[in-house]
PDB file of N, CA and C in Angstrom:
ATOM      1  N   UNK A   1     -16.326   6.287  61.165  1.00  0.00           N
ATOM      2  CA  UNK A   1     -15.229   5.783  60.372  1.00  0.00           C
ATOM      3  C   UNK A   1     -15.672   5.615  58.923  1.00  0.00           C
ATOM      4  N   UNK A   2     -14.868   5.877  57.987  1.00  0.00           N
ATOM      5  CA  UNK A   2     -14.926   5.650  56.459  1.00  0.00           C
ATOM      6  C   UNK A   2     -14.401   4.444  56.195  1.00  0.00           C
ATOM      7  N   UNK A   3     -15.034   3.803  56.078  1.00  0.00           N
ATOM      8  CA  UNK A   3     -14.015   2.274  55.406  1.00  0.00           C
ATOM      9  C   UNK A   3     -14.652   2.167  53.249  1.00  0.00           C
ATOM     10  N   UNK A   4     -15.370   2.900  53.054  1.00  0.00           N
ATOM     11  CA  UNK A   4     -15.273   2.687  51.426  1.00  0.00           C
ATOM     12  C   UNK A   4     -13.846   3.272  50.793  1.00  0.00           C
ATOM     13  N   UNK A   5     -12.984   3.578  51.294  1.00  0.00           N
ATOM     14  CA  UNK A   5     -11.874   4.536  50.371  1.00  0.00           C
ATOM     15  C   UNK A   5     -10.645   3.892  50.257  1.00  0.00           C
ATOM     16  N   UNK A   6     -10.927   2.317  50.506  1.00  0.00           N
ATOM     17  CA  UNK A   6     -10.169   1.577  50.604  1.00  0.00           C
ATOM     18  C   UNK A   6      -9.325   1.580  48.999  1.00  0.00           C
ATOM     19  N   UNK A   7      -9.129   0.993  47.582  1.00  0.00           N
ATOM     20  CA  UNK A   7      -8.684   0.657  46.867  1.00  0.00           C
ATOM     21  C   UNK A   7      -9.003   1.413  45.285  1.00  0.00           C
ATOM     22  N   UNK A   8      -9.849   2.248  46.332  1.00  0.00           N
ATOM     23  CA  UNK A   8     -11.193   3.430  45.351  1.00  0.00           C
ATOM     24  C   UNK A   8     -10.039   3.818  44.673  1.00  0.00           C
ATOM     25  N   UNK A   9      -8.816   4.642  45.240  1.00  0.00           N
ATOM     26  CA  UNK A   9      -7.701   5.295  44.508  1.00  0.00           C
ATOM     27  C   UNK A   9      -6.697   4.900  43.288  1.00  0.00           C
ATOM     28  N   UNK A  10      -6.311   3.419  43.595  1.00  0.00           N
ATOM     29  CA  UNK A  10      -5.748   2.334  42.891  1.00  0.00           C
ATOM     30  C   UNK A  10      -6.451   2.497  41.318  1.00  0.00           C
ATOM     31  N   UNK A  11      -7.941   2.301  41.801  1.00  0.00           N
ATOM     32  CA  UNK A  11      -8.672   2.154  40.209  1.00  0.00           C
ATOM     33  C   UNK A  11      -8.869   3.243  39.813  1.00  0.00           C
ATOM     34  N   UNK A  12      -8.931   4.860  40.032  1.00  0.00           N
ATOM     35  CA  UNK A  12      -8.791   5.647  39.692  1.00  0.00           C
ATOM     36  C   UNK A  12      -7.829   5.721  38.642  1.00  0.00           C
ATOM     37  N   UNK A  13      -6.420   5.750  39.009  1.00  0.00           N
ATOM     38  CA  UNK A  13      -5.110   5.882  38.073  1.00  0.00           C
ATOM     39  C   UNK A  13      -4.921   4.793  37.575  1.00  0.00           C
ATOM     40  N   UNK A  14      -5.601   3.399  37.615  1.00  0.00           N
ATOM     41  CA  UNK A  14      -5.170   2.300  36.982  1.00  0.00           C
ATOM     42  C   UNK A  14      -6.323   1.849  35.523  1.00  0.00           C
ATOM     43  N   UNK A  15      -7.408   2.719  35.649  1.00  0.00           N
ATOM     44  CA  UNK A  15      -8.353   2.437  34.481  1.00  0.00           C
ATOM     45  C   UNK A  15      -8.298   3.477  33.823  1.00  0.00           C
ATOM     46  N   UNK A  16      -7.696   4.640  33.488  1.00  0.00           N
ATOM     47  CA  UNK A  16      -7.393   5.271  32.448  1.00  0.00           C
ATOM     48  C   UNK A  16      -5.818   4.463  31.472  1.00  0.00           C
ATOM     49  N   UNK A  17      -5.039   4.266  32.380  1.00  0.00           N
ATOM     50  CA  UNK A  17      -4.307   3.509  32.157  1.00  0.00           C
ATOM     51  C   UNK A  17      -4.480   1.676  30.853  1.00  0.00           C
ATOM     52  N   UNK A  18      -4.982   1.460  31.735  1.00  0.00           N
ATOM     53  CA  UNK A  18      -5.670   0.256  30.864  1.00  0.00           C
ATOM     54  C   UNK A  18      -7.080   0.579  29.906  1.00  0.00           C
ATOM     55  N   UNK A  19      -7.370   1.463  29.776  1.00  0.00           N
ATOM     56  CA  UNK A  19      -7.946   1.825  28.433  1.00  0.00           C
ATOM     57  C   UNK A  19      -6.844   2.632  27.419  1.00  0.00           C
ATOM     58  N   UNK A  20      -6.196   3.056  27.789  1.00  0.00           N
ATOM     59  CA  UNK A  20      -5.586   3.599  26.468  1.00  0.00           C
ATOM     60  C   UNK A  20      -4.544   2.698  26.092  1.00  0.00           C
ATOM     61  N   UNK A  21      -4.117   1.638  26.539  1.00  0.00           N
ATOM     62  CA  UNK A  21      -3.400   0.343  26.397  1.00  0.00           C
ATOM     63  C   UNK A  21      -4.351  -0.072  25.453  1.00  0.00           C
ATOM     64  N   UNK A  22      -5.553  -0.387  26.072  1.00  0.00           N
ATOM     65  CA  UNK A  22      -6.371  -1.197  25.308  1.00  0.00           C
ATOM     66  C   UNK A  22      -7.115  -0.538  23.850  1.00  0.00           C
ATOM     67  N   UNK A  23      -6.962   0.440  23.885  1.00  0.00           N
ATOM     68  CA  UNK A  23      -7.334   1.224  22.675  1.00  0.00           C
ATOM     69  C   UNK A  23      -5.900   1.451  21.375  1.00  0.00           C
ATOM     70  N   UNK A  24      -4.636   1.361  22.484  1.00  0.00           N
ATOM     71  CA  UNK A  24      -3.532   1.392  21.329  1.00  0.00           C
ATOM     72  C   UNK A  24      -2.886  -0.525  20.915  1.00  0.00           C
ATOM     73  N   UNK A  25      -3.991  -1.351  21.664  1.00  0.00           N
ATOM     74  CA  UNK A  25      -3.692  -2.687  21.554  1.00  0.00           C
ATOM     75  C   UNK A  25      -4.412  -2.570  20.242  1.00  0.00           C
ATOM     76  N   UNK A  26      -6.079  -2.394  19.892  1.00  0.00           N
ATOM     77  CA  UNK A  26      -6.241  -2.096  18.762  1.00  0.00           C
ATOM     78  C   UNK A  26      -6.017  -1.659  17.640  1.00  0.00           C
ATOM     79  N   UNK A  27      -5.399  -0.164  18.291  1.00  0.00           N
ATOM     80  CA  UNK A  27      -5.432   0.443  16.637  1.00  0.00           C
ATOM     81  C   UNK A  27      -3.962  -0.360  16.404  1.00  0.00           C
ATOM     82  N   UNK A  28      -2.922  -0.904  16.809  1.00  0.00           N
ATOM     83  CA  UNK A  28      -1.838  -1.430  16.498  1.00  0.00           C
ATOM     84  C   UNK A  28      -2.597  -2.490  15.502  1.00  0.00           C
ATOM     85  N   UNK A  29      -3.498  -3.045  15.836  1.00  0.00           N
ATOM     86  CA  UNK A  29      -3.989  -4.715  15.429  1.00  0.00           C
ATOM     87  C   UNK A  29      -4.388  -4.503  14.352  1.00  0.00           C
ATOM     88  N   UNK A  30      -5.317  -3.432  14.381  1.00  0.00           N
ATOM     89  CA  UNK A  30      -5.774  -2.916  12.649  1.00  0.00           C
ATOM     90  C   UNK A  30      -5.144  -2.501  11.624  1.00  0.00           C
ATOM     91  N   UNK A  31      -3.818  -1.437  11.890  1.00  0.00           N
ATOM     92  CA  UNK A  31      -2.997  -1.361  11.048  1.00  0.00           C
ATOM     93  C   UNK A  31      -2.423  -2.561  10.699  1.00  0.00           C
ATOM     94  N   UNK A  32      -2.152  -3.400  11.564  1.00  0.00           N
ATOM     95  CA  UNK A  32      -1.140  -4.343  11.268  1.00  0.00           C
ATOM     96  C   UNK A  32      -1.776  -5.560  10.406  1.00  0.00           C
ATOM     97  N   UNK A  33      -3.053  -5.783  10.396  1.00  0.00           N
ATOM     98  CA  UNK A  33      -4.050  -6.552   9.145  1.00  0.00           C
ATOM     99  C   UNK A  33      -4.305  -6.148   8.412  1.00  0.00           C
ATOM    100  N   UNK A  34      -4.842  -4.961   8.056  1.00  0.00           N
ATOM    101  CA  UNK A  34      -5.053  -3.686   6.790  1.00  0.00           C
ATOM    102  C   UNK A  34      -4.054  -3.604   6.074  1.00  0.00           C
ATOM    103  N   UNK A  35      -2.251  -3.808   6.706  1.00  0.00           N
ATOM    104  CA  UNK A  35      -1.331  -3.189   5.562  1.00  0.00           C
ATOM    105  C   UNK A  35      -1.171  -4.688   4.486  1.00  0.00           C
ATOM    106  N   UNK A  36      -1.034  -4.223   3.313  1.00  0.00           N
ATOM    107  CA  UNK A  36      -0.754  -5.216   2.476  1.00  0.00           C
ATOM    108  C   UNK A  36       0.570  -5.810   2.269  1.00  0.00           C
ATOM    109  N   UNK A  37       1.233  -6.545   2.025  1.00  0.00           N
ATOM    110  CA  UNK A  37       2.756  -7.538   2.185  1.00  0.00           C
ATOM    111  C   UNK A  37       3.645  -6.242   1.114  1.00  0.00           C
ATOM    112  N   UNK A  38       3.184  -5.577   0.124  1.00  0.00           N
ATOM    113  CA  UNK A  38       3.824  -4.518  -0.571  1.00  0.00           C
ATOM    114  C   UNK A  38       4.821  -3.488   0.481  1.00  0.00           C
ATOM    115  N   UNK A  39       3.399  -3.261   1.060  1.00  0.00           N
ATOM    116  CA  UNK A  39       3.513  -2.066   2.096  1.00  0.00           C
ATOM    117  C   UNK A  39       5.094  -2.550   3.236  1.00  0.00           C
ATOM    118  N   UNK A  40       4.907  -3.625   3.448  1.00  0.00           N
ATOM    119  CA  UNK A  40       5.941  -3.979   4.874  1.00  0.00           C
ATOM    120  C   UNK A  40       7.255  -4.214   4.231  1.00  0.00           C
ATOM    121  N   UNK A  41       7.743  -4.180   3.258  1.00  0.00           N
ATOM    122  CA  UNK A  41       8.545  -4.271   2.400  1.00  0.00           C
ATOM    123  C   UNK A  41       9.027  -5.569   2.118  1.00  0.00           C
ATOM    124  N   UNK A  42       8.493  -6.344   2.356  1.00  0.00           N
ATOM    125  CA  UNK A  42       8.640  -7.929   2.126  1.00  0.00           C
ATOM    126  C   UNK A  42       7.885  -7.593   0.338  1.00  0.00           C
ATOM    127  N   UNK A  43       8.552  -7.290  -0.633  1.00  0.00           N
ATOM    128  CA  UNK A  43       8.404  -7.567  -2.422  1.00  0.00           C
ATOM    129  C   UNK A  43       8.565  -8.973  -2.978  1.00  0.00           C
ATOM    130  N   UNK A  44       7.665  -9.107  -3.679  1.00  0.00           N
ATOM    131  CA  UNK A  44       7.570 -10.443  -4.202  1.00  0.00           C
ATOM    132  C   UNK A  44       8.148 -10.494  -5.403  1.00  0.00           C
ATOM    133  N   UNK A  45       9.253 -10.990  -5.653  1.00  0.00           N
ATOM    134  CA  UNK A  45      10.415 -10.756  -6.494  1.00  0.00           C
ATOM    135  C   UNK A  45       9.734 -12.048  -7.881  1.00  0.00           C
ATOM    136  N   UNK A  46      10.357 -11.065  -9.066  1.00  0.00           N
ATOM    137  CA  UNK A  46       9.524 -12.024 -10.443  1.00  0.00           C
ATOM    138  C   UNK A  46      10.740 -12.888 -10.551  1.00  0.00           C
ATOM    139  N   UNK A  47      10.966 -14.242 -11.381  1.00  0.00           N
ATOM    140  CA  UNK A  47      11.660 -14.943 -11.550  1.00  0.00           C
ATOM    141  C   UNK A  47      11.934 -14.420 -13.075  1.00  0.00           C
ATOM    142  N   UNK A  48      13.406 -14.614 -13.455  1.00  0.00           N
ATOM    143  CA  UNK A  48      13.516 -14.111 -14.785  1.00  0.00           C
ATOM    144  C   UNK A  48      13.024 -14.676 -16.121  1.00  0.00           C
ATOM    145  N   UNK A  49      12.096 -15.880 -15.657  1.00  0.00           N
ATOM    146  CA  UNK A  49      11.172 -16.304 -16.645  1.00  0.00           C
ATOM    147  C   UNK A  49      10.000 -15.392 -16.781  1.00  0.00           C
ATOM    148  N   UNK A  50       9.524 -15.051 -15.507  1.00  0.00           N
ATOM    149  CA  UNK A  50       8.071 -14.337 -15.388  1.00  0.00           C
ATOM    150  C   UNK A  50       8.683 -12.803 -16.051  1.00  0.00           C
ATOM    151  N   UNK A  51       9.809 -12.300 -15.532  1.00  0.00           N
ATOM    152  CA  UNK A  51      10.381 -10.717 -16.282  1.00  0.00           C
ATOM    153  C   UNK A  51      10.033 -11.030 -17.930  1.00  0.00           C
ATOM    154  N   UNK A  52      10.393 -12.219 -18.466  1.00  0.00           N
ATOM    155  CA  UNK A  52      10.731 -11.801 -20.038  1.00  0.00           C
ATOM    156  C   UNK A  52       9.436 -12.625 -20.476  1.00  0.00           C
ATOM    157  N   UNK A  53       8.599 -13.178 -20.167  1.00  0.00           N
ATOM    158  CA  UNK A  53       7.269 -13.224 -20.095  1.00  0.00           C
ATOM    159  C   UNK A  53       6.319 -11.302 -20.484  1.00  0.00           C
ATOM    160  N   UNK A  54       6.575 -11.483 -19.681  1.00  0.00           N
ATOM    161  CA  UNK A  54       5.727 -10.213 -19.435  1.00  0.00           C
ATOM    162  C   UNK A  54       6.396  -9.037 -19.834  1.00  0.00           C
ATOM    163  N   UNK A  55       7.806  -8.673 -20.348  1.00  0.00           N
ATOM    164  CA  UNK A  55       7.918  -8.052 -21.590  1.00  0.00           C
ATOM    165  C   UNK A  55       7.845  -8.618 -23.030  1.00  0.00           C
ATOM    166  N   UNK A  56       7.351  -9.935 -22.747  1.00  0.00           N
ATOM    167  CA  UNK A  56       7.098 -10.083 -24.335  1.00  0.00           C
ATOM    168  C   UNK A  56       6.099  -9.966 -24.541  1.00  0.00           C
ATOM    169  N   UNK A  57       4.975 -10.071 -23.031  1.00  0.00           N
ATOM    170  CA  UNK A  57       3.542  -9.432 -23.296  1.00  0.00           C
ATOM    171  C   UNK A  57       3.236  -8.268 -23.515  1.00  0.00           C
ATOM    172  N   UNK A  58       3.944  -7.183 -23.049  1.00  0.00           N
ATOM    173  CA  UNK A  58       3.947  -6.185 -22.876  1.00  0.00           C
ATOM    174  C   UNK A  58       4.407  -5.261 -24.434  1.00  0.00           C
ATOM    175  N   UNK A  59       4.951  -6.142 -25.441  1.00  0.00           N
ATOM    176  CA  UNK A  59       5.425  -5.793 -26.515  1.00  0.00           C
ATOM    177  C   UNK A  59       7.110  -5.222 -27.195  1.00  0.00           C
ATOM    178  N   UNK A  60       7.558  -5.339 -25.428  1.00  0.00           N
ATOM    179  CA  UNK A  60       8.972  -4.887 -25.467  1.00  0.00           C
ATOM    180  C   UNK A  60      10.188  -5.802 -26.277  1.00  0.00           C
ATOM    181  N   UNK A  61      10.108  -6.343 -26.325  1.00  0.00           N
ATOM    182  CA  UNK A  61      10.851  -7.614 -27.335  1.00  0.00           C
ATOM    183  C   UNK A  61       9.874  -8.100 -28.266  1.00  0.00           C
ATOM    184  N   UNK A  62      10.548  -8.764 -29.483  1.00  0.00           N
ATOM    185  CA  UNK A  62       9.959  -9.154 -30.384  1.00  0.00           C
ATOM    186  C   UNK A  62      10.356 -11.061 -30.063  1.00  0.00           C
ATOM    187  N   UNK A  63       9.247 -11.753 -31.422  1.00  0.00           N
ATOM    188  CA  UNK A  63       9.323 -13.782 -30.954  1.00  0.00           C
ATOM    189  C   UNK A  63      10.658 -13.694 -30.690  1.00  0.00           C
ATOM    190  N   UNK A  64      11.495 -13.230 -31.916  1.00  0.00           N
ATOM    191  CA  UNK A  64      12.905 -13.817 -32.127  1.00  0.00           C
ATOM    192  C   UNK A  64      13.964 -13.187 -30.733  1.00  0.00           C
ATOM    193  N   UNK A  65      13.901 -12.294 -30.127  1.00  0.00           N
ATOM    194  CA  UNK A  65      14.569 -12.095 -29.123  1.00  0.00           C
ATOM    195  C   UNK A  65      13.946 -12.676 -27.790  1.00  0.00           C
ATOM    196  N   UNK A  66      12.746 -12.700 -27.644  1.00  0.00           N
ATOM    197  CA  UNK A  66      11.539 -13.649 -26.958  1.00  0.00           C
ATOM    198  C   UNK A  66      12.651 -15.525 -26.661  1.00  0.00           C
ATOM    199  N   UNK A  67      12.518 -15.826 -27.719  1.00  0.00           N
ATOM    200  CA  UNK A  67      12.827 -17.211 -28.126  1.00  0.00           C
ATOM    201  C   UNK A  67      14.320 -17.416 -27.426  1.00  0.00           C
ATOM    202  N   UNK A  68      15.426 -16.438 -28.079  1.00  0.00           N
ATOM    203  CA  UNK A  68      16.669 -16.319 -28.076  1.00  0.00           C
ATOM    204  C   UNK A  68      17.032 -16.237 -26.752  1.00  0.00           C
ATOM    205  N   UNK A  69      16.210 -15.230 -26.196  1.00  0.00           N
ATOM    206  CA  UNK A  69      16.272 -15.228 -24.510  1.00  0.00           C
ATOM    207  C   UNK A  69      15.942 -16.303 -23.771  1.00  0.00           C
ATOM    208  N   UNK A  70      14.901 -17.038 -23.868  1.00  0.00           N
ATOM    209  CA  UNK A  70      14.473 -18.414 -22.603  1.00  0.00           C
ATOM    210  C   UNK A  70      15.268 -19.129 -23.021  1.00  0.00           C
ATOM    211  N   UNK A  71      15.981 -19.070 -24.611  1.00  0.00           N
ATOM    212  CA  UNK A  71      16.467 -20.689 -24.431  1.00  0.00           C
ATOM    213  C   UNK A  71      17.722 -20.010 -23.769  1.00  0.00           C
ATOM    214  N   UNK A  72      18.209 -19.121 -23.822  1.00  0.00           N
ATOM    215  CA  UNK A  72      19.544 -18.645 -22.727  1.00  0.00           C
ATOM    216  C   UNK A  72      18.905 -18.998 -21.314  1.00  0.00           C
ATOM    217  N   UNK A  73      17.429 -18.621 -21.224  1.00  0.00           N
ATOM    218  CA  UNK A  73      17.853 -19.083 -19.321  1.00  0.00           C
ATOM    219  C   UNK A  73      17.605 -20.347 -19.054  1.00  0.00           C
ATOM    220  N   UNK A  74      17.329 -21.218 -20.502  1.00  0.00           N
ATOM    221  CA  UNK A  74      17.272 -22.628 -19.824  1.00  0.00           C
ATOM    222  C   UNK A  74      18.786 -23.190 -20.230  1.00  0.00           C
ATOM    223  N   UNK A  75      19.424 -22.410 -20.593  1.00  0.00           N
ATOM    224  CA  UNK A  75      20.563 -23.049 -20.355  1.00  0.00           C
ATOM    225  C   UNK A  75      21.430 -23.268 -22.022  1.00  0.00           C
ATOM    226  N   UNK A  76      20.504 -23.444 -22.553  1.00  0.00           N
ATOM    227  CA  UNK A  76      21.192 -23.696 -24.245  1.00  0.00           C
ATOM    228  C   UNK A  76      21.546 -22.645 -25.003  1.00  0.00           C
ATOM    229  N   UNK A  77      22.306 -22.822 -25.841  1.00  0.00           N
ATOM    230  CA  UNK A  77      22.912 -21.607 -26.612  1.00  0.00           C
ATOM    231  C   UNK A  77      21.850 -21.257 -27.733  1.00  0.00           C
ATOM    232  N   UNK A  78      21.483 -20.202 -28.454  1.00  0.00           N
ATOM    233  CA  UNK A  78      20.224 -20.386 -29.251  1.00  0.00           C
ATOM    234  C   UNK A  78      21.278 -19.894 -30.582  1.00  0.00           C
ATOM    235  N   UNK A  79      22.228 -19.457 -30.538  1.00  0.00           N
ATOM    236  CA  UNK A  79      23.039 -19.094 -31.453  1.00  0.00           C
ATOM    237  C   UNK A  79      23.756 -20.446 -32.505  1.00  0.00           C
ATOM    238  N   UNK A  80      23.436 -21.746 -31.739  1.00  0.00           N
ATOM    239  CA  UNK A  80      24.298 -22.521 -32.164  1.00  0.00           C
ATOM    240  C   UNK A  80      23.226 -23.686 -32.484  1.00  0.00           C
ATOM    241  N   UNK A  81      21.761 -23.533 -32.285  1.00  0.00           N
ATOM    242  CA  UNK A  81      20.594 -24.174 -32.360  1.00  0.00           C
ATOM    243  C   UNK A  81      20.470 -24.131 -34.059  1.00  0.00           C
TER     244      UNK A  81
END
């Protein structure tokens, strides 16, 4: 009588199985830490202080339109200043 051929078969088709699970459990895990917050499309949106900031760094406006602009987004008229 053969009694080793008991469950021998089971793990045959069940450990190729669970390695390539376990190999696409990884590479899922790595992409998914590697991509940067750009990449997933979650954008980190500028506030329209930081926009006219950074075209006035940038040289795109001059003080006087610089000036004229924040005090518009804080709220005051600069025309009547």
């Amino acid at each position: 009588m053969m009694y080793g051929y008991g469950p021998g078969w089971m793990w045959m088709i069940l450990m190729p199985v669970v390695w390539v699970a376990l190999i696409a459990v990884i590479v899922w895990a790595v992409a998914r830490f590697v991509q940067r917050p750009a990449e997933t499309g979650r954008q980190v949106r500028e506030t329209p202080q930081e926009i006219l900031d950074r075209r006035f760094a940038l040289g795109e406006i001059d003080a006087q339109e610089y000036r004229r602009a924040r005090a518009h987004l804080a709220g005051r008229d600069p025309d009547q200043s």
